[in-house]
N, C-alpha and C. Protein backbone atom coordinates (compact mmCIF):
# COMPACT_ATOMS: atom_id res chain seq x y z
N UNK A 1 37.54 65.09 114.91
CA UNK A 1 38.24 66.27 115.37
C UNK A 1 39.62 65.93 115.91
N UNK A 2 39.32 64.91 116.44
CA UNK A 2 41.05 64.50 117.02
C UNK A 2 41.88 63.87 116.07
N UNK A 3 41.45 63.53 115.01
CA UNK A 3 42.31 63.07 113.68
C UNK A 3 42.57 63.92 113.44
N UNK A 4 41.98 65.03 112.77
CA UNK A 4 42.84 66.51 112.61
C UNK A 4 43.83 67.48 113.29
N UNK A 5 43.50 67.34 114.60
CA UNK A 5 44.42 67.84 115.51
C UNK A 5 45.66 67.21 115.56
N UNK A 6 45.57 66.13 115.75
CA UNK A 6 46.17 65.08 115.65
C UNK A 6 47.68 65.07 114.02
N UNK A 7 46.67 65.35 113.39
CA UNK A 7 47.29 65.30 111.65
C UNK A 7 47.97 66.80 111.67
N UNK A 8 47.34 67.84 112.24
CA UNK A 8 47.97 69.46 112.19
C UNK A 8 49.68 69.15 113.12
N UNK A 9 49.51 68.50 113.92
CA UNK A 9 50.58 68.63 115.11
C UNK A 9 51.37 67.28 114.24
N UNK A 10 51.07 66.39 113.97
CA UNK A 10 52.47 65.92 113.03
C UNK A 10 52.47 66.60 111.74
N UNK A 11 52.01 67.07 110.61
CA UNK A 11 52.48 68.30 109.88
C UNK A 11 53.44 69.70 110.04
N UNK A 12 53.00 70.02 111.65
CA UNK A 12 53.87 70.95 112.35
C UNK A 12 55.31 70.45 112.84
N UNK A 13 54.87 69.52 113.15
CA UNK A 13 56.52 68.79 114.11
C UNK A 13 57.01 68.53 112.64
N UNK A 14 56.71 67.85 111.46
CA UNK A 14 57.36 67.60 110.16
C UNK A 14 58.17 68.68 109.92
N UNK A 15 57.03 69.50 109.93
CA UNK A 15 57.93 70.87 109.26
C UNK A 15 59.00 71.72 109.81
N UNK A 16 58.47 71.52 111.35
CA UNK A 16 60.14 71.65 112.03
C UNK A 16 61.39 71.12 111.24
N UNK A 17 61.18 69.66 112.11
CA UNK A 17 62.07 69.08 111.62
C UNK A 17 62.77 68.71 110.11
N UNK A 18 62.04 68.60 109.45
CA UNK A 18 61.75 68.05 108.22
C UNK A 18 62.74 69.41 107.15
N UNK A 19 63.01 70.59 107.90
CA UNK A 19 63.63 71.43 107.26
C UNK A 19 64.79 71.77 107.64
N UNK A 20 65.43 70.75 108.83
CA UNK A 20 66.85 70.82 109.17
C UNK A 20 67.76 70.67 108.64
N UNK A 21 68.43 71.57 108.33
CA UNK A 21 69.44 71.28 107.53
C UNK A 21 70.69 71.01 107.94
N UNK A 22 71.90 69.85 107.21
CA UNK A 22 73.14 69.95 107.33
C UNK A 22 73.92 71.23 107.61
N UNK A 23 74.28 70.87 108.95
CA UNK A 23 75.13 72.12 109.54
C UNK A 23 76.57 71.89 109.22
N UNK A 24 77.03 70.33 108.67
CA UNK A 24 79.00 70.73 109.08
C UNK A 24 78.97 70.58 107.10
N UNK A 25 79.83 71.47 106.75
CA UNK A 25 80.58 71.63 105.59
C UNK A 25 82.21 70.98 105.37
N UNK A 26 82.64 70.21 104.46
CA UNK A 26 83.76 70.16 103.96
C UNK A 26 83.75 71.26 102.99
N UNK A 27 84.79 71.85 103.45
CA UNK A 27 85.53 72.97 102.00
C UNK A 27 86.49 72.14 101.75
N UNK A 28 85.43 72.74 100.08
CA UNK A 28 86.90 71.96 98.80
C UNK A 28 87.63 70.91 99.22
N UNK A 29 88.74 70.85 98.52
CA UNK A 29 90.04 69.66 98.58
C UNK A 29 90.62 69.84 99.92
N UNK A 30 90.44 71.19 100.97
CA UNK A 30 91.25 71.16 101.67
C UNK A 30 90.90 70.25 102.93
N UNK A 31 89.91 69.38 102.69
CA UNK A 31 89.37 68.83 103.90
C UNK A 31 88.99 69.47 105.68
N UNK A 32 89.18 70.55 105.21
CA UNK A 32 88.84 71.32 106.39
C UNK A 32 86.82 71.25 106.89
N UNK A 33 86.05 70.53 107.84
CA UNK A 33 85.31 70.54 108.20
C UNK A 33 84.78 71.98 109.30
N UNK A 34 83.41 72.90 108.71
CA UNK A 34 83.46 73.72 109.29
C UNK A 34 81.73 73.27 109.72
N UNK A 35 81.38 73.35 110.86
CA UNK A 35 80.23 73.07 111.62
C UNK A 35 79.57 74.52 112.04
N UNK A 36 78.29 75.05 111.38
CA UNK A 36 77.52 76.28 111.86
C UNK A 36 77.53 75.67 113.48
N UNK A 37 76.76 76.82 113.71
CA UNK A 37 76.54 76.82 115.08
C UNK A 37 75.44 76.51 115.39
N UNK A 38 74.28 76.48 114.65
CA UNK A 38 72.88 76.31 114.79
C UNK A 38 72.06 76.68 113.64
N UNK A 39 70.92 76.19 113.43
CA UNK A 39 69.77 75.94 112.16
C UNK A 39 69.82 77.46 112.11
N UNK A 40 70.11 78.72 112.69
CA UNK A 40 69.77 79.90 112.41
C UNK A 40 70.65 80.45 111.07
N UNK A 41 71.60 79.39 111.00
CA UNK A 41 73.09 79.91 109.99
C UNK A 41 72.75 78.86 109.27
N UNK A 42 73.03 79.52 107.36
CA UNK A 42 72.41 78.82 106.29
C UNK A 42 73.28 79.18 105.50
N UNK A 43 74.03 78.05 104.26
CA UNK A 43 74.74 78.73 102.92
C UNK A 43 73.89 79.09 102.03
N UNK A 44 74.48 80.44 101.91
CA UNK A 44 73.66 81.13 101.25
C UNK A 44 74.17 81.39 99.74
N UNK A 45 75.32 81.33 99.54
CA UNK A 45 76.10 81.64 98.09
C UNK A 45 76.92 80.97 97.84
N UNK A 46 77.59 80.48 96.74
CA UNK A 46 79.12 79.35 96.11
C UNK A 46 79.44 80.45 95.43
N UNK A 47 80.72 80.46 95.22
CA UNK A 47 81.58 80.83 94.38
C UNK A 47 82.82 80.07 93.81
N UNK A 48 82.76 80.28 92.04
CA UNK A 48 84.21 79.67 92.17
C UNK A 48 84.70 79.90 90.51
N UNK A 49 85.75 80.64 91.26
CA UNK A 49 86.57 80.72 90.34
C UNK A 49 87.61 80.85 89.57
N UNK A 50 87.37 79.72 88.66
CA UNK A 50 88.63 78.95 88.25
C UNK A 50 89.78 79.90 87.61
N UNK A 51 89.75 80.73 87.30
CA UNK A 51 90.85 81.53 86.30
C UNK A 51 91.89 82.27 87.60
N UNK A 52 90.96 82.71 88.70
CA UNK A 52 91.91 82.91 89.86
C UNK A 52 92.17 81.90 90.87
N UNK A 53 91.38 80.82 91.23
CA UNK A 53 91.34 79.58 91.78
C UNK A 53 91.38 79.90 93.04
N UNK A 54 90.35 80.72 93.09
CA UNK A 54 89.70 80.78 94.58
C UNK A 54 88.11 80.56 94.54
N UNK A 55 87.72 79.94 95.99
CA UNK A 55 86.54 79.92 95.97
C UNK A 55 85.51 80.20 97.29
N UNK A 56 84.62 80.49 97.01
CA UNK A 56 83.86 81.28 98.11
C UNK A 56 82.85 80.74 98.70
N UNK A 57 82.76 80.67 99.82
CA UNK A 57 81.42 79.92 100.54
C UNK A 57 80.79 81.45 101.62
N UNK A 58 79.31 81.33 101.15
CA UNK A 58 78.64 82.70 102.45
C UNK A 58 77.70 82.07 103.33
N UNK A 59 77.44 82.37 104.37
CA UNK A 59 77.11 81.78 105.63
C UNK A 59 76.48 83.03 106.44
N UNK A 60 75.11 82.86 105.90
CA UNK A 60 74.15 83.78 107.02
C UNK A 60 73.58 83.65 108.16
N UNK A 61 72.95 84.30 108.88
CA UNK A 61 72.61 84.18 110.10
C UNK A 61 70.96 84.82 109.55
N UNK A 62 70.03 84.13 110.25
CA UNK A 62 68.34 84.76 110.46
C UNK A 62 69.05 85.83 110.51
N UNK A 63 67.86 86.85 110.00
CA UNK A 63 67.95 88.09 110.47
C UNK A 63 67.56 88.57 112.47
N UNK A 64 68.64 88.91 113.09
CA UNK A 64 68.54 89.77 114.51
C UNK A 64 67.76 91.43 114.44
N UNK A 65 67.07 91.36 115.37
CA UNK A 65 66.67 92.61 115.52
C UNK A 65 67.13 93.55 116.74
N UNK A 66 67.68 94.35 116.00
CA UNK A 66 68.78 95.07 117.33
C UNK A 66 67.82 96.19 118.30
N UNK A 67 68.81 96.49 119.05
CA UNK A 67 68.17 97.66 120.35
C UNK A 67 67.61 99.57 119.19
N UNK A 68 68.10 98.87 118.11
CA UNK A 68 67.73 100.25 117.17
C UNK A 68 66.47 100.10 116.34
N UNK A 69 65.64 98.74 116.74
CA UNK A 69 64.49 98.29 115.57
C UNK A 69 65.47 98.02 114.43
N UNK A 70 66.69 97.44 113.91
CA UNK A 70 67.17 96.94 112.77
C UNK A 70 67.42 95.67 112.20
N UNK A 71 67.23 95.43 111.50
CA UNK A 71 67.43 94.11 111.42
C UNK A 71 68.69 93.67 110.95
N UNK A 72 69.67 92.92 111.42
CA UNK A 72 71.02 92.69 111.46
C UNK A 72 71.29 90.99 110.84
N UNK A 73 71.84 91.26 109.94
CA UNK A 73 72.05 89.76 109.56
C UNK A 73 73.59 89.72 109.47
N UNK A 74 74.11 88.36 110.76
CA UNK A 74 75.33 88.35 110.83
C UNK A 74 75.95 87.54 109.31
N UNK A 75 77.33 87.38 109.18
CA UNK A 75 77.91 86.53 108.17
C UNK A 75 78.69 86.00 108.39
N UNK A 76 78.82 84.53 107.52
CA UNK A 76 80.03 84.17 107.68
C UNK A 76 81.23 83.70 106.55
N UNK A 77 82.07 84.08 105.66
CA UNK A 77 82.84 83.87 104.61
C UNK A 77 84.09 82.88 104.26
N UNK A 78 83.88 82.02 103.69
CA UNK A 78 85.28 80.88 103.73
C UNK A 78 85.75 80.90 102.57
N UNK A 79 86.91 81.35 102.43
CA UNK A 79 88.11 81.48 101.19
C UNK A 79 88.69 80.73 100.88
N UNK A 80 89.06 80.14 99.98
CA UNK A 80 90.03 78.87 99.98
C UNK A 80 90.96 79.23 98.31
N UNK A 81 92.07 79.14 98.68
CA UNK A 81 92.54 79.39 97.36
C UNK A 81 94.24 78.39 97.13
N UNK A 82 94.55 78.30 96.33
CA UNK A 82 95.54 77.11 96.38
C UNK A 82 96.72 78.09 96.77
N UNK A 83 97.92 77.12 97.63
CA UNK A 83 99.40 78.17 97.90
C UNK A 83 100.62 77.11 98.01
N UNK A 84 100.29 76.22 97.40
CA UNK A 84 101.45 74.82 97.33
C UNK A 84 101.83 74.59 98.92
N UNK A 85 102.78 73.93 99.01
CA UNK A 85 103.20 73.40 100.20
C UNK A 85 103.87 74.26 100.68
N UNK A 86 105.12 74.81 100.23
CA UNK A 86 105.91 75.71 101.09
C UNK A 86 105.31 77.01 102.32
N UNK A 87 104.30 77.08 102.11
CA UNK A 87 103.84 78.35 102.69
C UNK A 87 103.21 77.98 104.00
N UNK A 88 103.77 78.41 105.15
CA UNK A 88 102.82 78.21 106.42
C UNK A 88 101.66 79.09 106.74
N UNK A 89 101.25 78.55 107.81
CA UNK A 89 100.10 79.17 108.35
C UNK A 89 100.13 80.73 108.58
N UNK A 90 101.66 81.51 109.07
CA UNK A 90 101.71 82.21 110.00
C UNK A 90 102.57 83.16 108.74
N UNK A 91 103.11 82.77 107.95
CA UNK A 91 103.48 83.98 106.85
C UNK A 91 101.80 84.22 105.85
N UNK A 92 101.17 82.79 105.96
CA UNK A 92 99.50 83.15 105.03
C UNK A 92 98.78 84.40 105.58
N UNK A 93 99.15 84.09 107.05
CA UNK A 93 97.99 84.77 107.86
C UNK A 93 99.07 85.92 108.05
N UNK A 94 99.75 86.69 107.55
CA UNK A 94 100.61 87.63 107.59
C UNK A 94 100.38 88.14 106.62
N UNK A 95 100.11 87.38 105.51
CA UNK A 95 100.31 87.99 103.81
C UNK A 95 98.52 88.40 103.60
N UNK A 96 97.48 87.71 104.51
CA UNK A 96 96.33 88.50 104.35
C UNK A 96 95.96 89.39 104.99
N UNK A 97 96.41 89.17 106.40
CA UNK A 97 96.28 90.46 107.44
C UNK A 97 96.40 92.12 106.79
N UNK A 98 97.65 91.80 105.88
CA UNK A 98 98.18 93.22 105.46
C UNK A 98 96.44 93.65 104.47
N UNK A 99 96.51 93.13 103.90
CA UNK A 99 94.96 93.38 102.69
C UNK A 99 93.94 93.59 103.84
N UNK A 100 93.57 92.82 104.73
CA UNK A 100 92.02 93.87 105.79
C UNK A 100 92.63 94.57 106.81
N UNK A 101 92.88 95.36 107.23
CA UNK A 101 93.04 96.47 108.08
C UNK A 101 91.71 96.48 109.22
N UNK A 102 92.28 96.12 110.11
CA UNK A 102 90.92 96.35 111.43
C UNK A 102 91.54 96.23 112.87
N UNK A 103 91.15 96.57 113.74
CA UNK A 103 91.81 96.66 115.02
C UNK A 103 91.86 95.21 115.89
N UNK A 104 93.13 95.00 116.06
CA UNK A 104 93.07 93.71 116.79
C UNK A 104 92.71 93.72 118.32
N UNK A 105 91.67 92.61 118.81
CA UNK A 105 91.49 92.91 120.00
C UNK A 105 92.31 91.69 121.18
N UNK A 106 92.36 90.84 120.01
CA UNK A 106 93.23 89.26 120.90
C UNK A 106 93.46 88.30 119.84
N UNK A 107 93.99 87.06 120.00
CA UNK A 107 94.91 86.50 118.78
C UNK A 107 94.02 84.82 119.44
N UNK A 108 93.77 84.15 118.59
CA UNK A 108 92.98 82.76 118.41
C UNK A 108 94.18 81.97 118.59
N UNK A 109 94.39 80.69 119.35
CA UNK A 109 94.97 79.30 118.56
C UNK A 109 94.74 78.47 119.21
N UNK A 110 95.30 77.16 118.26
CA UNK A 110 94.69 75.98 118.94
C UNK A 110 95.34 75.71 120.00
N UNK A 111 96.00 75.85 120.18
CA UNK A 111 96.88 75.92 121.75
C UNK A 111 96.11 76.31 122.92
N UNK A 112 95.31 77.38 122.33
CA UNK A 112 94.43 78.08 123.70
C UNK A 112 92.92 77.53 123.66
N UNK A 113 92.46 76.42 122.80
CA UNK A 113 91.46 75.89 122.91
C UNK A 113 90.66 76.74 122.16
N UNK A 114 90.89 77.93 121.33
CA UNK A 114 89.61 78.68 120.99
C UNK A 114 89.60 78.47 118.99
N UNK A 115 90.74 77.64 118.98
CA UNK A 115 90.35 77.01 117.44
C UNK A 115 90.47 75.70 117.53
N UNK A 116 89.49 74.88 116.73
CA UNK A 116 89.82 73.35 116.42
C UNK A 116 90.80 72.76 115.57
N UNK A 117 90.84 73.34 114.81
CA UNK A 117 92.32 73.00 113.48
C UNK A 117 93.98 73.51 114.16
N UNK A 118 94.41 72.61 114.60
CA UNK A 118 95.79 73.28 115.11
C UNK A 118 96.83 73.84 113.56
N UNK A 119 96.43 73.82 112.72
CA UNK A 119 97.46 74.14 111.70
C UNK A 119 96.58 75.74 110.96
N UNK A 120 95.81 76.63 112.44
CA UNK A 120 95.21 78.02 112.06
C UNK A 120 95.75 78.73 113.41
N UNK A 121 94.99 80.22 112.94
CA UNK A 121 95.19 80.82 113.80
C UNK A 121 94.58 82.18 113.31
N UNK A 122 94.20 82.84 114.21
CA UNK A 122 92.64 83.41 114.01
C UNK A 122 92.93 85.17 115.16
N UNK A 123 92.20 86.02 114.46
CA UNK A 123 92.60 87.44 114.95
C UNK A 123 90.79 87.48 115.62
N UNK A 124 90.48 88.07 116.76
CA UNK A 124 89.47 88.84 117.23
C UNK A 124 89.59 90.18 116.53
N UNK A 125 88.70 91.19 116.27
CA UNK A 125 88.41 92.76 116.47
C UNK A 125 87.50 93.09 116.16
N UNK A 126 88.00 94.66 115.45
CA UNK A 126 86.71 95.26 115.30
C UNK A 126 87.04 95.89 114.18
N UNK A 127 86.18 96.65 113.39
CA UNK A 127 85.94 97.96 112.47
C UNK A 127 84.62 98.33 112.55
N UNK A 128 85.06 99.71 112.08
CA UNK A 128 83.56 100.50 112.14
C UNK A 128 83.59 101.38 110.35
N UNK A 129 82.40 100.52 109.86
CA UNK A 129 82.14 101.35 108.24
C UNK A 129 81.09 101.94 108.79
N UNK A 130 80.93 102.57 107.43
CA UNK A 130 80.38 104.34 107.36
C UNK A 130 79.26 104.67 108.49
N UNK A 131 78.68 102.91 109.05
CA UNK A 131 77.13 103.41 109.65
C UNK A 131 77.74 102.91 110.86
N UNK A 132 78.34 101.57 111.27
CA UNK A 132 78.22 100.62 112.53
C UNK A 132 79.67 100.32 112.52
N UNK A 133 79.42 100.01 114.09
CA UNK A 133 81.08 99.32 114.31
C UNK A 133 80.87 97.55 114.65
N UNK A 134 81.61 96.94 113.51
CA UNK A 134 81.95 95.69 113.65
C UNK A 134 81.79 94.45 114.17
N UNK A 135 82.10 93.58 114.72
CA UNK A 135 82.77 92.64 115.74
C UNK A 135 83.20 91.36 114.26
N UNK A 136 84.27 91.47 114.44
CA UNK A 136 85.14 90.73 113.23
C UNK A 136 85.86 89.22 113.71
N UNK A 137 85.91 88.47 113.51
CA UNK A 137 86.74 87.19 113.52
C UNK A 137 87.26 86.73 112.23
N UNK A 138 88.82 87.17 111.97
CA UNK A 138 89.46 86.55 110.59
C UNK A 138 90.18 85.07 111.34
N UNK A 139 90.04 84.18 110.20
CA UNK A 139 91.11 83.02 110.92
C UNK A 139 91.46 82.55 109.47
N UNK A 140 92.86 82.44 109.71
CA UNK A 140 93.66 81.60 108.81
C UNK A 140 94.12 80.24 108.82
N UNK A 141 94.24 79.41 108.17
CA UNK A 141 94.21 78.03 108.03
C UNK A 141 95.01 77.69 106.60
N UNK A 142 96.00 76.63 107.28
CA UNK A 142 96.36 75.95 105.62
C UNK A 142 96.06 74.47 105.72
N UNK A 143 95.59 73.62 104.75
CA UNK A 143 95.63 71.97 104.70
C UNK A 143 95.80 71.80 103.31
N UNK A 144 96.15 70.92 103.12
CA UNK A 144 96.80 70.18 101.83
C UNK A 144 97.11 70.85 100.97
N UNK A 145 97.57 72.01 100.94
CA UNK A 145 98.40 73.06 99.88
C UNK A 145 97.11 74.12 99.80
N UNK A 146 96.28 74.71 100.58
CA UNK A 146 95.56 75.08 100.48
C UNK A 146 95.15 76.71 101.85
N UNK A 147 94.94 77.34 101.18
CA UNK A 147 94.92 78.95 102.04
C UNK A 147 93.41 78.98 102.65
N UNK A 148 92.89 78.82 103.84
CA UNK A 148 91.97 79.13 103.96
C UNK A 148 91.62 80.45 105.08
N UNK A 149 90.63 81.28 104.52
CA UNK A 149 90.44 82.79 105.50
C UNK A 149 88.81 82.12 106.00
N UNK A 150 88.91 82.53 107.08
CA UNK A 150 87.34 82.28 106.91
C UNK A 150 87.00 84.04 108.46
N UNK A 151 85.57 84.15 107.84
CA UNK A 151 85.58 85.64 108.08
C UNK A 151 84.80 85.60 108.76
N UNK A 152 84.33 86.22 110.16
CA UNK A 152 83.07 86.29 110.34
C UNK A 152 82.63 87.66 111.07
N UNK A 153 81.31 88.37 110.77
CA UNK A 153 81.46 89.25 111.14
C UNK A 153 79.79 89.59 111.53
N UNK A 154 80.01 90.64 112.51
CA UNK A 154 78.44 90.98 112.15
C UNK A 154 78.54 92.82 113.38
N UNK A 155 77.51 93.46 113.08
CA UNK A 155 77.57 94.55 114.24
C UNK A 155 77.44 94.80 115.46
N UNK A 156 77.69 95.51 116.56
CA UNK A 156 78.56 95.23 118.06
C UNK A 156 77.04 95.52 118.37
N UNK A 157 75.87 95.52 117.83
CA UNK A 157 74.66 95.82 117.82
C UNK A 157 74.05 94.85 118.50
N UNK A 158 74.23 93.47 117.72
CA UNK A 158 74.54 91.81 117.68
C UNK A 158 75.39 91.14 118.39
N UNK A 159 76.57 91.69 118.87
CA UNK A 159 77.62 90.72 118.95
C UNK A 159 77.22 90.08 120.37
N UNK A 160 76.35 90.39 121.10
CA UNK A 160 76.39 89.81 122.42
C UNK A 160 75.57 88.37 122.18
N UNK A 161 74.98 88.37 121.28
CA UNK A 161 74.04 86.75 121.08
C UNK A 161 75.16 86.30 120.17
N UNK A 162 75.60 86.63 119.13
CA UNK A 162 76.49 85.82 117.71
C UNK A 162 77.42 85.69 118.29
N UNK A 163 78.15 86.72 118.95
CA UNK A 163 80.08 85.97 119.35
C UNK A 163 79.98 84.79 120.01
N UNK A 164 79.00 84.25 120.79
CA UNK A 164 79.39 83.01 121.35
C UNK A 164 78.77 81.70 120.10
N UNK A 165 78.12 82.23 119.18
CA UNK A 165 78.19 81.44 117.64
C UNK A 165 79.16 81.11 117.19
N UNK A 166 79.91 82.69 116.88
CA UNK A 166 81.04 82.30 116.32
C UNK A 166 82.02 81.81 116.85
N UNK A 167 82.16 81.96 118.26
CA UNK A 167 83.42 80.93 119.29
C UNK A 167 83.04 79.41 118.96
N UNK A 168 82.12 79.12 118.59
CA UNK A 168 81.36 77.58 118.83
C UNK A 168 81.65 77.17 117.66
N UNK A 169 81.50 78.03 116.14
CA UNK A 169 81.93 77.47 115.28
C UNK A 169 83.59 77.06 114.88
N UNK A 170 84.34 78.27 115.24
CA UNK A 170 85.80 78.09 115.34
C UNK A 170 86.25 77.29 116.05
N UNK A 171 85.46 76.56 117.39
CA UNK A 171 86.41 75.83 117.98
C UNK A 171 85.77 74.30 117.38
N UNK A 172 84.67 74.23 116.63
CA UNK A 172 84.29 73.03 115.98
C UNK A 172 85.35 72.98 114.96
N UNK A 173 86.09 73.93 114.21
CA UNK A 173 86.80 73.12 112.93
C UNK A 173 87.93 72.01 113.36
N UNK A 174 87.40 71.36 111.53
CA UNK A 174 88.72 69.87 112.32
C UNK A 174 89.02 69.82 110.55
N UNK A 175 89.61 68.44 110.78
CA UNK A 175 89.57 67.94 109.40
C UNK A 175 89.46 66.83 109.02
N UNK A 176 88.85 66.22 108.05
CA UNK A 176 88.19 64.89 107.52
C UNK A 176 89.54 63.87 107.52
């Protein structure tokens, strides 16, 4: 009986562990290292494609169950698309801003400790589609000729457990 007990409780601890997965990502060529925040956040989709030469990384969260019985699954989105050298951080993150429309609530940089990559810079807010309102984090980033958005978002339903996720992941980025 105690061999079995014994054998159930390392099968269990295995399977904990044994299903941890790699949390820090290199995207693409741009050497940008992005670190989840915890085993709860998983890639969930690749994209890529070559004819527009962008490519897509998705980044879920377990499903949350909100104060409404819903189940809320936060996200997280990394863009990367080529923009040669000439282009900085702060006309990139100008030239995408205009394309999402959402209310700014405060402005990210590495200056203020709340991003790791000093060559980004990153918008707080909000939007509200047709059902829920928001809690949004866009951040822009360039490395080696390279545009990166990375998105994160989930509903203000959620945001009191995930925003301090997503602070933890933004201030983990670096680069290889």
């Amino acid at each position: 009986m105690k061999i079995s007990i014994s054998l159930v409780l390392i099968c269990f601890c295995l399977g904990l562990y044994g299903q941890s997965e790699n949390l820090k990502f290199e995207i693409d060529k741009t050497g940008l290292l992005i670190e989840l925040p915890n085993n709860e956040w998983h890639l969930t989709d690749f994209q890529n494609d070559t004819v527009k030469g962008v490519t897509v990384r998705f980044f879920k969260r377990n499903e949350i169950l909100d104060s409404d019985s819903l189940f809320i699954i936060p996200n997280i989105g990394v863009i990367t698309e080529h923009v040669g050298d000439s282009l900085d951080v702060i006309n990139y993150s100008i030239q995408k801003r205009m394309q999402t429309p959402f209310n700014v609530d405060g402005v990210l940089t590495f200056d203020s400790g709340e991003l790791g990559y000093n060559n980004s810079v990153g918008f707080k807010g909000k939007y509200k589609d047709e059902r829920f309102e928001h809690l949004l984090y866009m951040t822009y980033a360039i490395s080696k000729g390279y545009g990166i958005q990375i998105i994160m978002d989930c509903t203000m339903s959620v945001s009191g457990a995930v925003d301090k996720e997503f602070i933890k992941c933004l201030k983990g980025l670096n680069i290889k």
